[in-house]
PDB file of N, CA and C in Angstrom:
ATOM      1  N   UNK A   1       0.821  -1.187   0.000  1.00  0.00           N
ATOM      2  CA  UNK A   1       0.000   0.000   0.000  1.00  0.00           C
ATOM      3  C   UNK A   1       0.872   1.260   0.000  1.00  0.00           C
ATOM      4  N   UNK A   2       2.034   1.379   0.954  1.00  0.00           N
ATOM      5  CA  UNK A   2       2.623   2.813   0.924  1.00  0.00           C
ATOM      6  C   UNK A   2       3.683   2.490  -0.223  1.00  0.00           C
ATOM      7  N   UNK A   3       3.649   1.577  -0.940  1.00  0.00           N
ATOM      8  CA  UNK A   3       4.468   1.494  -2.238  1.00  0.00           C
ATOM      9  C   UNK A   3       3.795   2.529  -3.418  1.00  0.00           C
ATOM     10  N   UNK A   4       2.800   2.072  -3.526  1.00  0.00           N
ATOM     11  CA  UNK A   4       1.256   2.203  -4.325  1.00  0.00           C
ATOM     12  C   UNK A   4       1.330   3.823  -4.027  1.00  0.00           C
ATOM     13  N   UNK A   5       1.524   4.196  -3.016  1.00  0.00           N
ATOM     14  CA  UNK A   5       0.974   5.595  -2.627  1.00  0.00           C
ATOM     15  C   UNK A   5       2.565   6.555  -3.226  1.00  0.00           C
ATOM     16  N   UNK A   6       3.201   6.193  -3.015  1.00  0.00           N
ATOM     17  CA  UNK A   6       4.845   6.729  -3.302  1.00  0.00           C
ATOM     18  C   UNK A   6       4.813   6.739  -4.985  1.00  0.00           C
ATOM     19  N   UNK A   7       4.475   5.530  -5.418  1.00  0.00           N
ATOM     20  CA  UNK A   7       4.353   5.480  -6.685  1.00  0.00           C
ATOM     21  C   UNK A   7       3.307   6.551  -7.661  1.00  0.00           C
ATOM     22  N   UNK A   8       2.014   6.689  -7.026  1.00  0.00           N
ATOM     23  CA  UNK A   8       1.469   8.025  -7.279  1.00  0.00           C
ATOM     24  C   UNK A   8       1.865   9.084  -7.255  1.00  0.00           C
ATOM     25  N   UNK A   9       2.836   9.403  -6.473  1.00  0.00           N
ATOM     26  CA  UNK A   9       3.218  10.262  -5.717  1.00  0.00           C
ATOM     27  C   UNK A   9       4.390  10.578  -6.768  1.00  0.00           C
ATOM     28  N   UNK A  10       4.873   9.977  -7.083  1.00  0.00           N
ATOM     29  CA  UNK A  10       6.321  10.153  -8.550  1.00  0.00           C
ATOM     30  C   UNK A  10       5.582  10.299  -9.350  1.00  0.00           C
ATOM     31  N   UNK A  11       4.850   9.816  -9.735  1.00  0.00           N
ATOM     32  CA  UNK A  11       3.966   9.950 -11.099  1.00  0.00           C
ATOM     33  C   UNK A  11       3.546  11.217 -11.515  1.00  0.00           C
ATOM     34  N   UNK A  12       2.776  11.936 -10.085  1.00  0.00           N
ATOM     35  CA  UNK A  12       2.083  12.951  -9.763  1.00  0.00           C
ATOM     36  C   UNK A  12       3.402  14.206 -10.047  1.00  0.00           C
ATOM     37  N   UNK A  13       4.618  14.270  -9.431  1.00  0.00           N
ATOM     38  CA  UNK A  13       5.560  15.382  -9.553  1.00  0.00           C
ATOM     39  C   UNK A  13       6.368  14.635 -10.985  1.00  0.00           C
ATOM     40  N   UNK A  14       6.003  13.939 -11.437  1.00  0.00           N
ATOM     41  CA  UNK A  14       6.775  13.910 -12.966  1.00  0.00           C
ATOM     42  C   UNK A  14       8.080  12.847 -13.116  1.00  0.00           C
ATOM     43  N   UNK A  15       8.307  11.954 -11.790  1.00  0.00           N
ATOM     44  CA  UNK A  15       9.512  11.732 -11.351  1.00  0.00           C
ATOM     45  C   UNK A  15       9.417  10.039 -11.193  1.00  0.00           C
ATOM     46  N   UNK A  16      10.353   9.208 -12.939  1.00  0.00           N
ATOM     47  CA  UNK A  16       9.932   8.734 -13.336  1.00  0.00           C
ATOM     48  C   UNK A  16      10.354   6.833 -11.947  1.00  0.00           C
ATOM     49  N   UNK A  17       9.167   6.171 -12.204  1.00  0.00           N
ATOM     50  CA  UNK A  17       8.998   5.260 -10.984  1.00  0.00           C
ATOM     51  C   UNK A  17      10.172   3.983 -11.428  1.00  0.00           C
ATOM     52  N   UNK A  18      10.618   4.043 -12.087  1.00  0.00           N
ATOM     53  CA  UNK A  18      11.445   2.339 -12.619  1.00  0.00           C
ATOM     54  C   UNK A  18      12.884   2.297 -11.687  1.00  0.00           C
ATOM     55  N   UNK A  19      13.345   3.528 -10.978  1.00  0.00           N
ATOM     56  CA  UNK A  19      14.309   3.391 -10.721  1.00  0.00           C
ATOM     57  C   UNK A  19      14.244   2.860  -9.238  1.00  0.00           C
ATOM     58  N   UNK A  20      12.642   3.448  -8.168  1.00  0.00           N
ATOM     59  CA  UNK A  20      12.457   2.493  -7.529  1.00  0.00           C
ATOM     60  C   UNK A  20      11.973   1.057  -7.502  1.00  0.00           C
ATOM     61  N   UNK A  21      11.639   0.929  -8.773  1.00  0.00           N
ATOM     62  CA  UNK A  21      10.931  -0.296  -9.215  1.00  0.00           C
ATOM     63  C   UNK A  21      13.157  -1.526  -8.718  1.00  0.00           C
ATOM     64  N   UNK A  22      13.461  -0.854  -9.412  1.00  0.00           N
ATOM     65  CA  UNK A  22      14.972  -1.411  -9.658  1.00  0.00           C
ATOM     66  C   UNK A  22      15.259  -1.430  -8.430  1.00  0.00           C
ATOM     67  N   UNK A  23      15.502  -0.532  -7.685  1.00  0.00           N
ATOM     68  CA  UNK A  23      16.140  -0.656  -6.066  1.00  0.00           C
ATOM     69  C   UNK A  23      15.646  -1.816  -4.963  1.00  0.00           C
ATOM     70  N   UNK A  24      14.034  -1.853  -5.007  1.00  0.00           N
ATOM     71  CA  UNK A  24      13.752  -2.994  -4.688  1.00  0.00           C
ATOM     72  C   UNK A  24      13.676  -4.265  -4.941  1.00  0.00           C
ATOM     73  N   UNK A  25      13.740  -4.339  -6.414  1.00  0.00           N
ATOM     74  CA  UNK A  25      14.251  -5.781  -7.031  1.00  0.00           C
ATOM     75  C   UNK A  25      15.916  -6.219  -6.585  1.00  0.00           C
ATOM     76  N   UNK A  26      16.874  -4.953  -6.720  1.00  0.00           N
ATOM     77  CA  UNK A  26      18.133  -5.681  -6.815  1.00  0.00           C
ATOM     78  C   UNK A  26      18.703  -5.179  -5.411  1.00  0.00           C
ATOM     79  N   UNK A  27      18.035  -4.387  -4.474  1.00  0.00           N
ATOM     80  CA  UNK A  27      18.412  -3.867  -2.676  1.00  0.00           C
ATOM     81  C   UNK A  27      19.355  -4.785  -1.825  1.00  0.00           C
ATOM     82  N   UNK A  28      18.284  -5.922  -2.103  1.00  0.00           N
ATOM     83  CA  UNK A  28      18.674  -6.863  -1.194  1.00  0.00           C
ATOM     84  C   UNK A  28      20.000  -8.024  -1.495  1.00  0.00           C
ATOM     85  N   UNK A  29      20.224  -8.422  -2.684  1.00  0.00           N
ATOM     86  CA  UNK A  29      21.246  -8.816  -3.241  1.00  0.00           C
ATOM     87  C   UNK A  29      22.196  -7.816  -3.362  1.00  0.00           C
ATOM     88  N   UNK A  30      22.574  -6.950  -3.545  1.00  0.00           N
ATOM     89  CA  UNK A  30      23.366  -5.788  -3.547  1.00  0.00           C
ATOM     90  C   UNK A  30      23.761  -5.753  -2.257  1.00  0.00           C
ATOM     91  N   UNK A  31      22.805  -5.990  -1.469  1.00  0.00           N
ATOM     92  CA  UNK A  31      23.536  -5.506   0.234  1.00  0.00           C
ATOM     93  C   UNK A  31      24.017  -7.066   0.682  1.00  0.00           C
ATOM     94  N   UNK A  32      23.819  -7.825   0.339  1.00  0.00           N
ATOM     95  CA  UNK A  32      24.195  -8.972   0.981  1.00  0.00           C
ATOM     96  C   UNK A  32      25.773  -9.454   0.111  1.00  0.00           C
ATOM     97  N   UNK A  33      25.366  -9.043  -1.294  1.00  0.00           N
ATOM     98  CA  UNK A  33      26.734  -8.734  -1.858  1.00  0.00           C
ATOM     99  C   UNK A  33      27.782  -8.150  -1.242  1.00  0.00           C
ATOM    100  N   UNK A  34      27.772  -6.723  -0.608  1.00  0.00           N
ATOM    101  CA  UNK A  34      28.741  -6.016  -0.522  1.00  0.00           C
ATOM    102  C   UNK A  34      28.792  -6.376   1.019  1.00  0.00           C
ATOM    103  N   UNK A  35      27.746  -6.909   1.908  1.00  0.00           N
ATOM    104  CA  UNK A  35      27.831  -7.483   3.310  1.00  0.00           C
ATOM    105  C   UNK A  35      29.494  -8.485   3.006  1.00  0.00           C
ATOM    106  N   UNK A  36      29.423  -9.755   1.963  1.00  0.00           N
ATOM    107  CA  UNK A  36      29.892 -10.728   2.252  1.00  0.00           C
ATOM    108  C   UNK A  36      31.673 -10.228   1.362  1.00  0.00           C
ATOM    109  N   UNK A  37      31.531  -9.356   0.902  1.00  0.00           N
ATOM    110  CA  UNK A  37      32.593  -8.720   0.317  1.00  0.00           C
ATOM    111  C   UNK A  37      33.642  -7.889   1.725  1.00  0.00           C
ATOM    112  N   UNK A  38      32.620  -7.102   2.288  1.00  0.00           N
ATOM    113  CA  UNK A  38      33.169  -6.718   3.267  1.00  0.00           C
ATOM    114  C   UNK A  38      33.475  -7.651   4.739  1.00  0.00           C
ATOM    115  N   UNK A  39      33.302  -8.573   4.656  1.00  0.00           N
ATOM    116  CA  UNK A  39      33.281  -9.631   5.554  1.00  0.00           C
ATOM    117  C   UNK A  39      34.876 -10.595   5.219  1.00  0.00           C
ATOM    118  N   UNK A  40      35.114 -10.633   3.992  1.00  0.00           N
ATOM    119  CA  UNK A  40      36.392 -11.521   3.194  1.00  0.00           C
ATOM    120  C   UNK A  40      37.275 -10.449   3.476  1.00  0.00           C
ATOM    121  N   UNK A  41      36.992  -8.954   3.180  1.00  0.00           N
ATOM    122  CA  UNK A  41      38.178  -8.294   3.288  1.00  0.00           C
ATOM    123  C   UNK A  41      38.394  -7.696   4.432  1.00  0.00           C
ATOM    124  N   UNK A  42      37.551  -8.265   5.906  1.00  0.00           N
ATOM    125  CA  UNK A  42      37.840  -8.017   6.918  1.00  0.00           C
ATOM    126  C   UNK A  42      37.638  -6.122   7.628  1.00  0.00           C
ATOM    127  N   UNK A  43      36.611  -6.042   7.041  1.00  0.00           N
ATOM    128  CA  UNK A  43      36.114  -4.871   7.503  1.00  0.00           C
ATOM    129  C   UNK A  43      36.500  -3.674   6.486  1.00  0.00           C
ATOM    130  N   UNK A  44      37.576  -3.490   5.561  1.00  0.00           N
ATOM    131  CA  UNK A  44      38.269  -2.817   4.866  1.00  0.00           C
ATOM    132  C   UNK A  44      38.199  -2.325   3.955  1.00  0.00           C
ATOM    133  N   UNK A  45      37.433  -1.050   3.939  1.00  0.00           N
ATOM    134  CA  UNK A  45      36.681  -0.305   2.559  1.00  0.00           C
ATOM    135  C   UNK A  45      37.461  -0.107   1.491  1.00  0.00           C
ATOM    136  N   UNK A  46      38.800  -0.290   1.288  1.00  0.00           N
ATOM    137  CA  UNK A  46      39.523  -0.036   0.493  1.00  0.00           C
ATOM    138  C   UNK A  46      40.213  -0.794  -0.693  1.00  0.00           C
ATOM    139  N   UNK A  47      39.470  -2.028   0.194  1.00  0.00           N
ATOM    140  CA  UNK A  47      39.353  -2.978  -0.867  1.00  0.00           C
ATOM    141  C   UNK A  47      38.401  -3.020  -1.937  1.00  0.00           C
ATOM    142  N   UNK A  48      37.381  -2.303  -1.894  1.00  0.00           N
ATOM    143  CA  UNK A  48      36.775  -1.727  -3.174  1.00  0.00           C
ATOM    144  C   UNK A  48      37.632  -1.028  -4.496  1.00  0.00           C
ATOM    145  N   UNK A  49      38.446  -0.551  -4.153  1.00  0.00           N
ATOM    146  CA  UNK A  49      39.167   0.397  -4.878  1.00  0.00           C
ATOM    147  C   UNK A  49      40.481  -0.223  -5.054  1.00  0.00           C
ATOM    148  N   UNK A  50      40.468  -1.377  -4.722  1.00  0.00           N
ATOM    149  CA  UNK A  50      41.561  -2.163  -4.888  1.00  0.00           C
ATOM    150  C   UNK A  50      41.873  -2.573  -6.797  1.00  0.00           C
ATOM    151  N   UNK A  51      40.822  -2.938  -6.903  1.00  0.00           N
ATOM    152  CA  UNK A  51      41.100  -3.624  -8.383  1.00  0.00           C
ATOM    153  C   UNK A  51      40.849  -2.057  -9.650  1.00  0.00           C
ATOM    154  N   UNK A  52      41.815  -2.893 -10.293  1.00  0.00           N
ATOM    155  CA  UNK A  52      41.373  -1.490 -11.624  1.00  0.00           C
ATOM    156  C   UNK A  52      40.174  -1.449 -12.440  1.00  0.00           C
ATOM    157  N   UNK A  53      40.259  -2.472 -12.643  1.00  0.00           N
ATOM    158  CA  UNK A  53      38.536  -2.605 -13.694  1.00  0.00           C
ATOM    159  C   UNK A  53      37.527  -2.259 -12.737  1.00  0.00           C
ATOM    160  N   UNK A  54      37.284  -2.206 -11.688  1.00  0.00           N
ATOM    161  CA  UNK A  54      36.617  -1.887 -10.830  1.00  0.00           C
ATOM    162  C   UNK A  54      36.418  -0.550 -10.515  1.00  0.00           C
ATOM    163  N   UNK A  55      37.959   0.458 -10.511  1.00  0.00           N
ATOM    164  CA  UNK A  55      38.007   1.929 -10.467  1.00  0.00           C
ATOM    165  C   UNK A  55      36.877   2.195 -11.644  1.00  0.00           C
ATOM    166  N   UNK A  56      37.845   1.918 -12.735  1.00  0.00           N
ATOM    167  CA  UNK A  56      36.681   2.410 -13.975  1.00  0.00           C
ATOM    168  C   UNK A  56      35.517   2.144 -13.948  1.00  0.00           C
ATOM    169  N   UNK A  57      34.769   1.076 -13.233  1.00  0.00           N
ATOM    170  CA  UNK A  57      33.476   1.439 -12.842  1.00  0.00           C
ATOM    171  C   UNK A  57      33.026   2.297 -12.019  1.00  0.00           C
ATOM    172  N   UNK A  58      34.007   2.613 -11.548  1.00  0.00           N
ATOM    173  CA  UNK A  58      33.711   3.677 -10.017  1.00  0.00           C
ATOM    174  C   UNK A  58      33.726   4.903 -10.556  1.00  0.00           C
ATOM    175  N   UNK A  59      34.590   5.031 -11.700  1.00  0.00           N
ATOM    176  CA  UNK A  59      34.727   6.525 -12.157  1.00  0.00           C
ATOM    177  C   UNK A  59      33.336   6.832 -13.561  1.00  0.00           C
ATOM    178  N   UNK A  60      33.122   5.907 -14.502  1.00  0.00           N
ATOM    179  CA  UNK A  60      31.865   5.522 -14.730  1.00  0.00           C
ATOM    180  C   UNK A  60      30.684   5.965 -14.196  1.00  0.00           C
ATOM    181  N   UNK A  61      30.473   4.958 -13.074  1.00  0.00           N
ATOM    182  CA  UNK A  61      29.157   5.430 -12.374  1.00  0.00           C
ATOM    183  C   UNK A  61      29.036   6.753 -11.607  1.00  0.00           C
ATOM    184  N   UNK A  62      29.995   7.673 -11.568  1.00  0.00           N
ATOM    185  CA  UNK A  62      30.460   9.207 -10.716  1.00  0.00           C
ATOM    186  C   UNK A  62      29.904  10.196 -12.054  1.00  0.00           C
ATOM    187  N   UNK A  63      30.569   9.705 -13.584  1.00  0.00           N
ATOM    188  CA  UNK A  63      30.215  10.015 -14.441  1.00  0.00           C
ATOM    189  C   UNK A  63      28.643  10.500 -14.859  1.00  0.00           C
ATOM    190  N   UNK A  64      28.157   9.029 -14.852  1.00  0.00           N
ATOM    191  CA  UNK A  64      26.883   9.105 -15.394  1.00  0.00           C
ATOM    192  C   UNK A  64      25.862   9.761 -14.398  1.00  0.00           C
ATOM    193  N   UNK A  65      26.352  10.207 -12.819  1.00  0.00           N
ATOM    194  CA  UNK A  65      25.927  10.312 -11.590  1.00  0.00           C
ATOM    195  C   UNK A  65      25.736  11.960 -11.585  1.00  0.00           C
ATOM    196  N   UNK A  66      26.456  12.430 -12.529  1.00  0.00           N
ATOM    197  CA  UNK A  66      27.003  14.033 -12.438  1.00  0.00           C
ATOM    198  C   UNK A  66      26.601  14.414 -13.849  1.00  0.00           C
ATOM    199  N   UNK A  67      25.810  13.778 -14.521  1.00  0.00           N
ATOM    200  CA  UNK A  67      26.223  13.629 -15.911  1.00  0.00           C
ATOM    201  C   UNK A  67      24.803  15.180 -16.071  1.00  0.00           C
ATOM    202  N   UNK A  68      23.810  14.850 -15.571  1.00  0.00           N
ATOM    203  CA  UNK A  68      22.855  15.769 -15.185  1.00  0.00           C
ATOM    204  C   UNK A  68      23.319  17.887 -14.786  1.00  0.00           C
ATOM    205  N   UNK A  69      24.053  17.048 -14.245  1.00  0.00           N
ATOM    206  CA  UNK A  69      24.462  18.778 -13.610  1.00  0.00           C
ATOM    207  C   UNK A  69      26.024  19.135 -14.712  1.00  0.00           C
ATOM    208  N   UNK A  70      26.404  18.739 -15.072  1.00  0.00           N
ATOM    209  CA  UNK A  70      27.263  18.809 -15.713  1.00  0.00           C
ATOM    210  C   UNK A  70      26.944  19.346 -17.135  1.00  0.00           C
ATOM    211  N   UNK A  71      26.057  18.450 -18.309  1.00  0.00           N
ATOM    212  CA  UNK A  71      24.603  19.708 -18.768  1.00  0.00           C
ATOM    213  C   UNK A  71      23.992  20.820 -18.728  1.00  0.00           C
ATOM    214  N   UNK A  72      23.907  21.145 -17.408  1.00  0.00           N
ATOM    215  CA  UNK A  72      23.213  22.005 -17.010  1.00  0.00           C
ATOM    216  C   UNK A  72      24.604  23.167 -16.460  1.00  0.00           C
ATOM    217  N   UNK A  73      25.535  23.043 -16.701  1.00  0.00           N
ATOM    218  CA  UNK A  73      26.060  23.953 -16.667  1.00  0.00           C
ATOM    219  C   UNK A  73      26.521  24.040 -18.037  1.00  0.00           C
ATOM    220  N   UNK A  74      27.354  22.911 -18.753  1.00  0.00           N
ATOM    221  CA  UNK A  74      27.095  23.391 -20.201  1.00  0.00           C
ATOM    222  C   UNK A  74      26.217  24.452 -20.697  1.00  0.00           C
ATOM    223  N   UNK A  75      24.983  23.709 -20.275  1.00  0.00           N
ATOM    224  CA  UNK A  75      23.930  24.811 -21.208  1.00  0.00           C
ATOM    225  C   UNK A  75      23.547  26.210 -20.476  1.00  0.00           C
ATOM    226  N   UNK A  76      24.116  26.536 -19.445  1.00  0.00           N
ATOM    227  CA  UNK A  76      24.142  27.552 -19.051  1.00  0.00           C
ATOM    228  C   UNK A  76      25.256  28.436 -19.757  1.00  0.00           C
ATOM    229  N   UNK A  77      26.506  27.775 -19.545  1.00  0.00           N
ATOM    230  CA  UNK A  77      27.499  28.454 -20.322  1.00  0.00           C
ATOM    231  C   UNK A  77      27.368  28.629 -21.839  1.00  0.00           C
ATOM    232  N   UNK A  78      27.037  27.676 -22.178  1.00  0.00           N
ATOM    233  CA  UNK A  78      26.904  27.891 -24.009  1.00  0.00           C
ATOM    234  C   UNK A  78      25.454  29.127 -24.332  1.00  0.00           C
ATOM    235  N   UNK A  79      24.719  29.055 -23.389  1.00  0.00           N
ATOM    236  CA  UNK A  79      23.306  30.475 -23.521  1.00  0.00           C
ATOM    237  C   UNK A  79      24.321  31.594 -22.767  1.00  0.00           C
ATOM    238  N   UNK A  80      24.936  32.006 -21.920  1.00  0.00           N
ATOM    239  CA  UNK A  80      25.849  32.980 -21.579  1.00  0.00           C
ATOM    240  C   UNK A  80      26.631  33.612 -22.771  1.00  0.00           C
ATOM    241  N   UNK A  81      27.449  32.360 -23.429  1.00  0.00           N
ATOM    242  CA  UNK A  81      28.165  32.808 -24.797  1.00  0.00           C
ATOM    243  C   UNK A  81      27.433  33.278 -25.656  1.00  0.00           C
ATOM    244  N   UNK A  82      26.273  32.849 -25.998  1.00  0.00           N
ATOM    245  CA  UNK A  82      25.093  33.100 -27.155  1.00  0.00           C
ATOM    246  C   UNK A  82      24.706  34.438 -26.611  1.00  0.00           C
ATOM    247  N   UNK A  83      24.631  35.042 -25.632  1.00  0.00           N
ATOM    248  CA  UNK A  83      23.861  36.669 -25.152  1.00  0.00           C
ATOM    249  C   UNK A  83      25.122  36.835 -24.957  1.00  0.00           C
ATOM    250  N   UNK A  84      26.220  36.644 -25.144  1.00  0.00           N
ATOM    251  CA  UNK A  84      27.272  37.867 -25.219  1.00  0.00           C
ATOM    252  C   UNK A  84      27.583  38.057 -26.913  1.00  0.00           C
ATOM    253  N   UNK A  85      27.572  36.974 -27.554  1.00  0.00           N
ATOM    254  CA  UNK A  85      27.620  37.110 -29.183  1.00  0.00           C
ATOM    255  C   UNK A  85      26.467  37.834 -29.602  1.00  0.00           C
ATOM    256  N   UNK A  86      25.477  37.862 -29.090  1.00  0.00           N
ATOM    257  CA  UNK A  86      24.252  38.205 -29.808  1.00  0.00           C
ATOM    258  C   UNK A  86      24.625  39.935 -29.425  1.00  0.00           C
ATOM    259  N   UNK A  87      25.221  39.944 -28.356  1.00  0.00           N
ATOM    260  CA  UNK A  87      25.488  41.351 -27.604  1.00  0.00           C
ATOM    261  C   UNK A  87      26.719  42.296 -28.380  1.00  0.00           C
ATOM    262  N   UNK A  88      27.622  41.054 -28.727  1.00  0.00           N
ATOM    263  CA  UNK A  88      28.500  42.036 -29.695  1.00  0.00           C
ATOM    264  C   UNK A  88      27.984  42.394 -30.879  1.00  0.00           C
ATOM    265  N   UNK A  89      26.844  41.883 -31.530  1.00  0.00           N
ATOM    266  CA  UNK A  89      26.871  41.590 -33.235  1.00  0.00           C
ATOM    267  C   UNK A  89      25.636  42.641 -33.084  1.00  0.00           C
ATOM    268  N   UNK A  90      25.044  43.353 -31.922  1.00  0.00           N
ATOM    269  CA  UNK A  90      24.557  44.439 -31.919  1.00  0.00           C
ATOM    270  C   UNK A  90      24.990  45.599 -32.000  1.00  0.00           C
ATOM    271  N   UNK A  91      26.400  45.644 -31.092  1.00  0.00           N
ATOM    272  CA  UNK A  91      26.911  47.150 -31.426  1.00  0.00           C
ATOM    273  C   UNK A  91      27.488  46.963 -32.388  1.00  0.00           C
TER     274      UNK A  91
END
């Protein structure tokens, strides 16, 4: 029921529902994953960042994570440039 209601509730502000749909399908494997990961390497977060193919996922997912605001300053800057060109080609 308060799934149902949350889910309206995204729908309602525009804010699209699949990504909680995803969190609760894959939550629990994910945490029991990184439970038994952190359990082998003996408490030691740094063993995440241990392997390389692994960084590049790390730097990847930071990527696609920022990828939003990163746009949005683009396109702020590229409309800044456009009203200063539009500003010279007036006088």
């Amino acid at each position: 029921m308060f799934v149902a209601i949350i889910s309206c509730l995204m729908r309602r502000w525009g804010i699209s529902v699949a990504p909680m749909v995803i969190s609760f399908v894959l939550g629990r494997s994910i945490e029991s994953s990184m439970r038994q990961a952190l359990i082998i390497s003996g408490g030691k977060t740094g063993y995440f960042f241990s392997s390389p193919i692994g960084n590049v996922f790390y730097i990847l997912s930071m990527v696609i994570l920022l990828m939003p605001f990163i746009r949005g300053t683009l396109a702020k800057r590229s409309g800044a440039m456009q009203m200063l060109k539009e500003y010279d080609e007036v006088e």
